[in-house]
N, C-alpha and C. Protein backbone atom coordinates (compact mmCIF):
# COMPACT_ATOMS: atom_id res chain seq x y z
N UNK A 1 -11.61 -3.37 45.67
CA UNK A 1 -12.19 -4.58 45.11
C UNK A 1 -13.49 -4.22 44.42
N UNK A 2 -13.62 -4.77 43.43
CA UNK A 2 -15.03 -4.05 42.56
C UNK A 2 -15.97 -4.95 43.37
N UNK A 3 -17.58 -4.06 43.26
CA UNK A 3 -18.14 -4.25 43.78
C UNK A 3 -19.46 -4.10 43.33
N UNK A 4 -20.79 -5.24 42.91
CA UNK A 4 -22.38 -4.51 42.13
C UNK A 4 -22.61 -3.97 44.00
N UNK A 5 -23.11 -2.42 43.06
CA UNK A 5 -23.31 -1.70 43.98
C UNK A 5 -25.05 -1.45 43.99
N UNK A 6 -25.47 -1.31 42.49
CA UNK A 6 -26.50 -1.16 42.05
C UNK A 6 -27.17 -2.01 41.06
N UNK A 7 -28.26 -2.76 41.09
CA UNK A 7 -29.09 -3.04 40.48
C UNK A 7 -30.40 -2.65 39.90
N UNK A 8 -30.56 -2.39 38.72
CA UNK A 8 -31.47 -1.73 37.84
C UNK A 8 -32.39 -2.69 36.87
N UNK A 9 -33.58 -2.42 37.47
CA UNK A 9 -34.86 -3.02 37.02
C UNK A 9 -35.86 -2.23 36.22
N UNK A 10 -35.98 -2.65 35.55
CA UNK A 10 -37.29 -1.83 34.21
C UNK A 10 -38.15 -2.35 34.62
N UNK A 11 -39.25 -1.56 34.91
CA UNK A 11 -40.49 -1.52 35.56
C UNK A 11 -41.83 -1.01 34.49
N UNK A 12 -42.73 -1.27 34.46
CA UNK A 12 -43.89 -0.65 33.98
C UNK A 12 -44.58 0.45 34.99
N UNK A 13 -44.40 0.30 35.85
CA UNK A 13 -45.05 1.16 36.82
C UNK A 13 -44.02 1.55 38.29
N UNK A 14 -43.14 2.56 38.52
CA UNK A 14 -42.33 2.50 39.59
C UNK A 14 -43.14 2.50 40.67
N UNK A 15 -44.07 3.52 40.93
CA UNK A 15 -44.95 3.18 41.99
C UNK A 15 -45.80 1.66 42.80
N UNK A 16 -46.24 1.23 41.56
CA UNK A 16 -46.71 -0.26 41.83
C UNK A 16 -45.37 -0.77 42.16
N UNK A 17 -44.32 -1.22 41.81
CA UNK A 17 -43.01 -1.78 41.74
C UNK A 17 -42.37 -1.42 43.18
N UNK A 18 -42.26 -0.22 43.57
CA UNK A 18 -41.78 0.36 44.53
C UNK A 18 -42.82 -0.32 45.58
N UNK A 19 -43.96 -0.51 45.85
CA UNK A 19 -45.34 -1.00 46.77
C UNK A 19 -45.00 -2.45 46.64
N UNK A 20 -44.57 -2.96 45.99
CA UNK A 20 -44.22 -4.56 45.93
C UNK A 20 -42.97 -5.09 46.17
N UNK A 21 -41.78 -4.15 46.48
CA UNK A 21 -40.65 -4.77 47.21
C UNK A 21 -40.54 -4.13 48.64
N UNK A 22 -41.40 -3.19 48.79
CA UNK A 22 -41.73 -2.50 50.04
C UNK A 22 -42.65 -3.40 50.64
N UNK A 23 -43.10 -4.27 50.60
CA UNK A 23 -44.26 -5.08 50.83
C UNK A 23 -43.47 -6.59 51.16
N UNK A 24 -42.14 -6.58 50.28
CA UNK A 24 -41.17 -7.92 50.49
C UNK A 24 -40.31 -7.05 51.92
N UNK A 25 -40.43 -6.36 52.18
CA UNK A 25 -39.45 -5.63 53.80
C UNK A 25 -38.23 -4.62 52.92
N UNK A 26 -38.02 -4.42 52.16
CA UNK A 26 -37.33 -3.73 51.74
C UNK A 26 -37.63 -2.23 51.91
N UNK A 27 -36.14 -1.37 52.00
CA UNK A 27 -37.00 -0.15 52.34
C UNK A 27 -37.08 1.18 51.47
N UNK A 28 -36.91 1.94 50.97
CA UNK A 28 -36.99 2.86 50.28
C UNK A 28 -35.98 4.24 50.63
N UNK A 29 -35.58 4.58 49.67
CA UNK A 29 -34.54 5.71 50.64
C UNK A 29 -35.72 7.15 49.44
N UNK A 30 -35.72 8.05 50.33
CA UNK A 30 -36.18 9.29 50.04
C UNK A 30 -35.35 9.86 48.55
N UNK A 31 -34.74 9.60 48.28
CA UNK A 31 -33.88 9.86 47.08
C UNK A 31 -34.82 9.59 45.48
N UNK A 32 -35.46 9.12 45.98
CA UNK A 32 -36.50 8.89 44.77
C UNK A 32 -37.57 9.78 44.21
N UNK A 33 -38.12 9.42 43.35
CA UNK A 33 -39.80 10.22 42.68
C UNK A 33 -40.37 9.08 42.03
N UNK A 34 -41.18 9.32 41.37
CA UNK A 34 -42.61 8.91 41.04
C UNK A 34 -41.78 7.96 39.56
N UNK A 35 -40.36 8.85 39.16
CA UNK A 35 -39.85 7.69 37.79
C UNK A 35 -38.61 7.06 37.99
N UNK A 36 -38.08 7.33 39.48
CA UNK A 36 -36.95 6.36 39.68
C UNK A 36 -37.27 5.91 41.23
N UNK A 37 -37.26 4.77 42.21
CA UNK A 37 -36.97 4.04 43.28
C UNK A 37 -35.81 3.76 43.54
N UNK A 38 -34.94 3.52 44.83
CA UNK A 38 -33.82 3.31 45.36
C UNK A 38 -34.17 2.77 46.55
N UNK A 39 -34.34 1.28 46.62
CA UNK A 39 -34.81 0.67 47.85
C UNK A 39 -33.04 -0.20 48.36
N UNK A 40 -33.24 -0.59 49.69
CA UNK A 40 -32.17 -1.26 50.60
C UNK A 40 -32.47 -2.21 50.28
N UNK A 41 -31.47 -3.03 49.29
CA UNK A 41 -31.82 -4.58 49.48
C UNK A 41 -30.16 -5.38 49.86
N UNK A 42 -29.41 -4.99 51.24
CA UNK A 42 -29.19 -5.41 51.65
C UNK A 42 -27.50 -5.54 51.47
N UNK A 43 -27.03 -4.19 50.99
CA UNK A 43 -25.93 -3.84 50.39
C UNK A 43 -25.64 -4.04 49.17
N UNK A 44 -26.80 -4.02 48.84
CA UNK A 44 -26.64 -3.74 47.39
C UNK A 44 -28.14 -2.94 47.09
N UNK A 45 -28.25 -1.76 46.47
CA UNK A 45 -29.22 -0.68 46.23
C UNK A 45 -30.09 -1.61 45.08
N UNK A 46 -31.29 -1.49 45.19
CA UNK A 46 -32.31 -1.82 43.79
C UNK A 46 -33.24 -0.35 43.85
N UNK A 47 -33.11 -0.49 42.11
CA UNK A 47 -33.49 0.99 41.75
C UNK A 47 -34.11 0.16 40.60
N UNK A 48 -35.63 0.87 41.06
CA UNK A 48 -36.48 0.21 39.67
C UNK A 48 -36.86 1.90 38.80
N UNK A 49 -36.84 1.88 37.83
CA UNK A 49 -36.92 2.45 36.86
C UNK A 49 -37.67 2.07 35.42
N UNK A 50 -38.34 3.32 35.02
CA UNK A 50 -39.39 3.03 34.27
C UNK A 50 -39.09 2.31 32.89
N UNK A 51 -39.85 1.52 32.38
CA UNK A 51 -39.10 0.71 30.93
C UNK A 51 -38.57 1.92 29.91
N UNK A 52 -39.49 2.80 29.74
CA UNK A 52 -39.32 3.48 28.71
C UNK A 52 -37.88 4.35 28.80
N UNK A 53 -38.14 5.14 30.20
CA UNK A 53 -37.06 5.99 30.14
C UNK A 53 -35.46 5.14 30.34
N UNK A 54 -35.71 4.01 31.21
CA UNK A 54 -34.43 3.46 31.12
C UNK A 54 -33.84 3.07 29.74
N UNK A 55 -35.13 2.26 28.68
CA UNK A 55 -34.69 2.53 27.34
C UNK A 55 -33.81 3.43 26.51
N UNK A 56 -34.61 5.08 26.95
CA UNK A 56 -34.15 5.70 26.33
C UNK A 56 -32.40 6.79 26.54
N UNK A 57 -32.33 5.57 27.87
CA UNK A 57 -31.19 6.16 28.92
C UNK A 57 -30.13 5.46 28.40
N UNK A 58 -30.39 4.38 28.10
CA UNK A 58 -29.37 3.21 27.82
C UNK A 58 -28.92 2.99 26.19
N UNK A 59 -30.23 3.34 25.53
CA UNK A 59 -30.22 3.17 23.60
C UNK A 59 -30.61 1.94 23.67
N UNK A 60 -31.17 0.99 24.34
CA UNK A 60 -31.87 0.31 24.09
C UNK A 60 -33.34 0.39 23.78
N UNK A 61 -33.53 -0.39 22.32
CA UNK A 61 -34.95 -0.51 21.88
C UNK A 61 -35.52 -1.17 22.84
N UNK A 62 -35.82 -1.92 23.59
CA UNK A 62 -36.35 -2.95 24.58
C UNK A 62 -35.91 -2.95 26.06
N UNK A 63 -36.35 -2.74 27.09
CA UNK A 63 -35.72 -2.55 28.03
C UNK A 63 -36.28 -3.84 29.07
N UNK A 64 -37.33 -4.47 28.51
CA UNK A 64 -37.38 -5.84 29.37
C UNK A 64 -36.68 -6.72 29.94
N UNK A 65 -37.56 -7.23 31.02
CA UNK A 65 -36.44 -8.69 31.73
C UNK A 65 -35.99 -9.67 30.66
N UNK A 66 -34.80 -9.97 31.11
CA UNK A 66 -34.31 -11.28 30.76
C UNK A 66 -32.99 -11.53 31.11
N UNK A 67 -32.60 -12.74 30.89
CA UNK A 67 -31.24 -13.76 31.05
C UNK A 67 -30.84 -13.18 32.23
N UNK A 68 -32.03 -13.20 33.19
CA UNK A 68 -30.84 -13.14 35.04
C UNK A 68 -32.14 -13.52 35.84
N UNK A 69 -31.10 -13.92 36.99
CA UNK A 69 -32.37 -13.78 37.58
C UNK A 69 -31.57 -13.31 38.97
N UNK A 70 -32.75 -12.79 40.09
CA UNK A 70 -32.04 -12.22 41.47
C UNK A 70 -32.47 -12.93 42.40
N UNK A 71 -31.72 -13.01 43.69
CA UNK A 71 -31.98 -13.90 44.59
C UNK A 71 -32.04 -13.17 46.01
N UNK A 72 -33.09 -13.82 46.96
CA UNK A 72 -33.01 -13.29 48.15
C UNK A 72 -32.71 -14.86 48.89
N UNK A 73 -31.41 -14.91 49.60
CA UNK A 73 -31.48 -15.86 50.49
C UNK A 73 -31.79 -16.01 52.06
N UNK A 74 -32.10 -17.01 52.54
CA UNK A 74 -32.55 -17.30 54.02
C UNK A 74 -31.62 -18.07 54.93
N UNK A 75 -31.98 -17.60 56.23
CA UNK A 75 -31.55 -18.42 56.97
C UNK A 75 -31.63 -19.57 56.95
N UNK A 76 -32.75 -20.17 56.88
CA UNK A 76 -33.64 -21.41 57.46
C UNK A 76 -34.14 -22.29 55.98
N UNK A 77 -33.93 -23.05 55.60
CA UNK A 77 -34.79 -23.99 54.82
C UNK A 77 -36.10 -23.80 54.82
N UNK A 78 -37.13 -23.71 56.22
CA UNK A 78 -38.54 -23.39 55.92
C UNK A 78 -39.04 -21.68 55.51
N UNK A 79 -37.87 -21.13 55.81
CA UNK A 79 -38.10 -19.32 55.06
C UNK A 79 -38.40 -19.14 54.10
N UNK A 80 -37.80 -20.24 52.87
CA UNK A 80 -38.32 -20.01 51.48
C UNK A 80 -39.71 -20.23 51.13
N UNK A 81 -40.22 -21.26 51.63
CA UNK A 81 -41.86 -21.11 51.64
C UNK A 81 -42.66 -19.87 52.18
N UNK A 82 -41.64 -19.51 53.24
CA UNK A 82 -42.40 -18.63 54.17
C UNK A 82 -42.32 -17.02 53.08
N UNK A 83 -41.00 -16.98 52.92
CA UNK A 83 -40.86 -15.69 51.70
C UNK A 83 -41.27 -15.80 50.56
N UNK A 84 -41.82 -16.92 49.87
CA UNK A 84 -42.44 -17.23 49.09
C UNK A 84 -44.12 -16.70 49.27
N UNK A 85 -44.71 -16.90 50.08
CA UNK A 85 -45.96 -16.34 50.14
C UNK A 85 -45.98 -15.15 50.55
N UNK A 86 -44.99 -14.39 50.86
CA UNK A 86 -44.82 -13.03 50.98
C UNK A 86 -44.96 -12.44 50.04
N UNK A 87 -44.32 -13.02 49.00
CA UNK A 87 -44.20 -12.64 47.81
C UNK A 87 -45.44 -12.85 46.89
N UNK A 88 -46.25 -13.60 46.97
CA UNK A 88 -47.23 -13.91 46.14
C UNK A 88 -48.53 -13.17 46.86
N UNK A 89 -48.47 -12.74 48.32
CA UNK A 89 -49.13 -12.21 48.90
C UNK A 89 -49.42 -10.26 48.26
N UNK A 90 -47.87 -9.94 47.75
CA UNK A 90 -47.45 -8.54 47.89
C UNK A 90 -47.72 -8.71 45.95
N UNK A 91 -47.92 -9.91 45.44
CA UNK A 91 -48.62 -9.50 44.04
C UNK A 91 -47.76 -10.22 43.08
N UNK A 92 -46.55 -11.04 43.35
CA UNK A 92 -46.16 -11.97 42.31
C UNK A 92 -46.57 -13.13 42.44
N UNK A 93 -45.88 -13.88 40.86
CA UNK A 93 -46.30 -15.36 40.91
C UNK A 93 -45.92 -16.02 40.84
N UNK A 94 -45.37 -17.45 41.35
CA UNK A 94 -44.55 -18.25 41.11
C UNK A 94 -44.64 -18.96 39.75
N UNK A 95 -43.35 -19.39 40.11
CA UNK A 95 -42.79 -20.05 38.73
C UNK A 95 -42.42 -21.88 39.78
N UNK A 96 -41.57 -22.00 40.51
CA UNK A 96 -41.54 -23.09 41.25
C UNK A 96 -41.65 -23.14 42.82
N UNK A 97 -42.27 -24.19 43.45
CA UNK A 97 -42.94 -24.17 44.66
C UNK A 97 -41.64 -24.38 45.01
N UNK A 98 -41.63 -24.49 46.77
CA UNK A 98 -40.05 -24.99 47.37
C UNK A 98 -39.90 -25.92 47.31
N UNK A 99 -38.25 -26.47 46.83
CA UNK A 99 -38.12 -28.05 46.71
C UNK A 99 -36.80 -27.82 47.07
N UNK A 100 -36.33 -29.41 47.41
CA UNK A 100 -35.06 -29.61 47.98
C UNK A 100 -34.22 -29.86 46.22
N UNK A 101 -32.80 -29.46 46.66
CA UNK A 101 -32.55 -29.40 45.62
C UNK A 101 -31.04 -30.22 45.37
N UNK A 102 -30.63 -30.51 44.26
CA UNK A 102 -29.83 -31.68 44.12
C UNK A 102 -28.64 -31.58 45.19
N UNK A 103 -27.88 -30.47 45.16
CA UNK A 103 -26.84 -29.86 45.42
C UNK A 103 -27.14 -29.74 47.23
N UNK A 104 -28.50 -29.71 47.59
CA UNK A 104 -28.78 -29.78 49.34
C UNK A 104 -29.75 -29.06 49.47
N UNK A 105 -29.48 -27.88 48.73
CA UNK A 105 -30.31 -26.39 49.32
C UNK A 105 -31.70 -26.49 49.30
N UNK A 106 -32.07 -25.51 49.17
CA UNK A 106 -34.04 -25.46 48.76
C UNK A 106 -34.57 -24.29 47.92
N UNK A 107 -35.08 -24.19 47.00
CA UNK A 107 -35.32 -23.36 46.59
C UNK A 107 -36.39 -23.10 45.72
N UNK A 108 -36.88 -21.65 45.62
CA UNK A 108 -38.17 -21.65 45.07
C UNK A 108 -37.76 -20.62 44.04
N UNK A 109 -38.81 -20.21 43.22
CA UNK A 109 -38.93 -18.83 42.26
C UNK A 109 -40.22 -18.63 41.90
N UNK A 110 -39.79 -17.16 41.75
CA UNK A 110 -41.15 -16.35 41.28
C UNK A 110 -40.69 -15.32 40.61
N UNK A 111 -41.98 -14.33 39.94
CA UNK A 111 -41.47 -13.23 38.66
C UNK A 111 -42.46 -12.00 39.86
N UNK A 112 -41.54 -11.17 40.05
CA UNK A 112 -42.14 -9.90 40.35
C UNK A 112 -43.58 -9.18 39.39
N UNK A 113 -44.20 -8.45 39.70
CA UNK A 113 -45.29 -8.07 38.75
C UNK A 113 -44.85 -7.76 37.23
N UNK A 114 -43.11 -7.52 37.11
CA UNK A 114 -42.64 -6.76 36.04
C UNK A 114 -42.32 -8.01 35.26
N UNK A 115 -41.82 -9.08 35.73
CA UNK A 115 -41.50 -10.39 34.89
C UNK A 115 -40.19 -10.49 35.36
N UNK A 116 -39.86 -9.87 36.30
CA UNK A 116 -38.27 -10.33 36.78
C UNK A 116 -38.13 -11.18 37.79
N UNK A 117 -37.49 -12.42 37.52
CA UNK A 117 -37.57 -13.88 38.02
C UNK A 117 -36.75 -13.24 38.94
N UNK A 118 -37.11 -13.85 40.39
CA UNK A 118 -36.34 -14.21 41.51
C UNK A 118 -36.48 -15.42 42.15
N UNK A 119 -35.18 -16.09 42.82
CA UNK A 119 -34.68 -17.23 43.02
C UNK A 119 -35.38 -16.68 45.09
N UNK A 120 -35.74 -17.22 45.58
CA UNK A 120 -35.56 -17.42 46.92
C UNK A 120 -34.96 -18.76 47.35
N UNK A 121 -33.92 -19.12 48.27
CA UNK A 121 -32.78 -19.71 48.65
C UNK A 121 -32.28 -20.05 49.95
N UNK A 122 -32.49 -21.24 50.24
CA UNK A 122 -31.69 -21.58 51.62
C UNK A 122 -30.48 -22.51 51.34
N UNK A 123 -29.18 -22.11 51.60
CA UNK A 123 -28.13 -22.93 51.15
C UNK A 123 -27.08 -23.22 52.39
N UNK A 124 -27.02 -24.56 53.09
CA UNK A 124 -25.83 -24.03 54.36
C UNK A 124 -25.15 -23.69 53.89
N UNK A 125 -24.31 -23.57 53.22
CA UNK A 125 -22.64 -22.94 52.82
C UNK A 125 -22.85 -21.82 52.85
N UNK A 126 -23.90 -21.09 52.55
CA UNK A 126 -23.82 -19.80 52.44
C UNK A 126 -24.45 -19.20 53.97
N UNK A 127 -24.13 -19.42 55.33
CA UNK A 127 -24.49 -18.01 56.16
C UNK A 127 -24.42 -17.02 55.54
N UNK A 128 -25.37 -16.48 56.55
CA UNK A 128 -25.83 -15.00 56.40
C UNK A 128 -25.81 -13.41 57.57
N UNK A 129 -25.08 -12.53 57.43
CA UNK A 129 -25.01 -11.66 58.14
C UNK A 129 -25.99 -11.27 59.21
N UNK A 130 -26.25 -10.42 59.90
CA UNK A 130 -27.36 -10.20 60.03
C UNK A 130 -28.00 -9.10 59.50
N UNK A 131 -27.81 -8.32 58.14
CA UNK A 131 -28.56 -7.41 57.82
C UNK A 131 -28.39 -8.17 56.19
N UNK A 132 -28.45 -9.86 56.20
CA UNK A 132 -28.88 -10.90 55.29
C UNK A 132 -27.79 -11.13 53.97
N UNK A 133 -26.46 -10.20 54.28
CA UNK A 133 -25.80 -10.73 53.15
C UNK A 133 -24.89 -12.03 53.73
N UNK A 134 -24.65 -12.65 52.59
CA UNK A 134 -24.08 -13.70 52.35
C UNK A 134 -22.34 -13.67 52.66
N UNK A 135 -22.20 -14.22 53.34
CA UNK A 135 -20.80 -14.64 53.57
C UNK A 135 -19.79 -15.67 53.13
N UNK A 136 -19.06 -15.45 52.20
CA UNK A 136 -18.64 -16.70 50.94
C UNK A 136 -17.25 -16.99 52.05
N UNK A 137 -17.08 -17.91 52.02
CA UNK A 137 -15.76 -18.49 52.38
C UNK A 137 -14.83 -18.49 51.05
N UNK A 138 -13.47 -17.90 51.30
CA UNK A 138 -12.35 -17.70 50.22
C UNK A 138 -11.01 -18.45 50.98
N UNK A 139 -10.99 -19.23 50.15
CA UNK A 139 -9.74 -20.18 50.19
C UNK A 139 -8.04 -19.44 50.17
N UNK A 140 -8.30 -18.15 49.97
CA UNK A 140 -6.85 -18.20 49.87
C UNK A 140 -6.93 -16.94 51.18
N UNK A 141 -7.71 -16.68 52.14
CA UNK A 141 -7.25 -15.88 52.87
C UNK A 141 -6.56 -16.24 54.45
N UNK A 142 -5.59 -15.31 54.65
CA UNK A 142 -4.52 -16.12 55.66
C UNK A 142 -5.19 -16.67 56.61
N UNK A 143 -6.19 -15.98 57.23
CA UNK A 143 -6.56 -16.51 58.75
C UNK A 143 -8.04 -17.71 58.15
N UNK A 144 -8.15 -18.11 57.00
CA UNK A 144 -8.91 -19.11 56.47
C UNK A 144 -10.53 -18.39 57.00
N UNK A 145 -10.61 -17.26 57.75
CA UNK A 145 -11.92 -16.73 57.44
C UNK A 145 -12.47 -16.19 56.04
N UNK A 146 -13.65 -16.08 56.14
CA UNK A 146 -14.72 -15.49 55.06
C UNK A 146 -14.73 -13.89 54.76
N UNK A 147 -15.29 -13.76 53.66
CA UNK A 147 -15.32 -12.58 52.92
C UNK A 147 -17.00 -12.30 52.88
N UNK A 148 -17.61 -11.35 53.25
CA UNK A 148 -19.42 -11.09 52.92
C UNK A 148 -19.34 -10.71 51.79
N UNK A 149 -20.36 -10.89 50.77
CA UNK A 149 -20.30 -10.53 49.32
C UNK A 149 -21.41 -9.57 49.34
């Protein structure tokens, strides 16, 4: 079954970058240097990498954020506030405070130091593992249990 295994972020600074999701609990695997990061975010790898060289890795003229955004979800409805100032604590800034949201959930956002928007998220439908991934319920499987994404 295919699977994002890896996520890749253009960074201005990997070091600063690497100190600011290390600072959100994420952890770092030794596999790195000073122009690429490979942190645990939770079965799925984030690897921040420098703007330029990922530019010049990819053939892209521009290697900036845009059109996505990433999400860390919570257990709890009051977590998103709570991971929210984690986050603004460790050096980003929000974009929206926590609010309840049409659909039930709650949710906030903020842009990492690099400009990459993240969603923080409490949704019941979505439990959560305990090493925080998400567990989707799939309709067509026999015993009507869930699939972790």
């Amino acid at each position: 079954m295919p699977a994002i295994s890896l996520i890749t972020l253009a960074v201005a600074s990997v070091p600063r970058a690497r100190a600011f999701y290390e600072a959100l609990g994420m952890r770092t695997s030794p596999l790195g240097n000073e122009s690429v990061a490979f942190l645990d975010a939770g079965g799925v790898v984030l690897s921040l990498y420098g703007r330029e060289a990922l530019a010049g890795d990819t053939g892209l003229t521009d290697a900036r954020p845009g059109g996505i955004t990433l999400a860390l979800n919570v257990e709890r409805a009051e977590q998103v506030g709570e991971r929210l100032a984690d986050a603004v604590a460790a050096g980003a800034r929000t974009l929206k405070e926590p609010r309840e949201m049409p659909w039930g959930g709650v949710t906030a956002y903020f842009v990492d130091p690099d400009g990459h928007p993240w969603e923080i998220t409490w949704v019941a439908e979505f439990p959560l593992t305990e090493d925080g991934r998400i567990v989707l319920a799939m309709g067509d499987d026999e015993d009507g249990g869930g699939t972790t994404a």
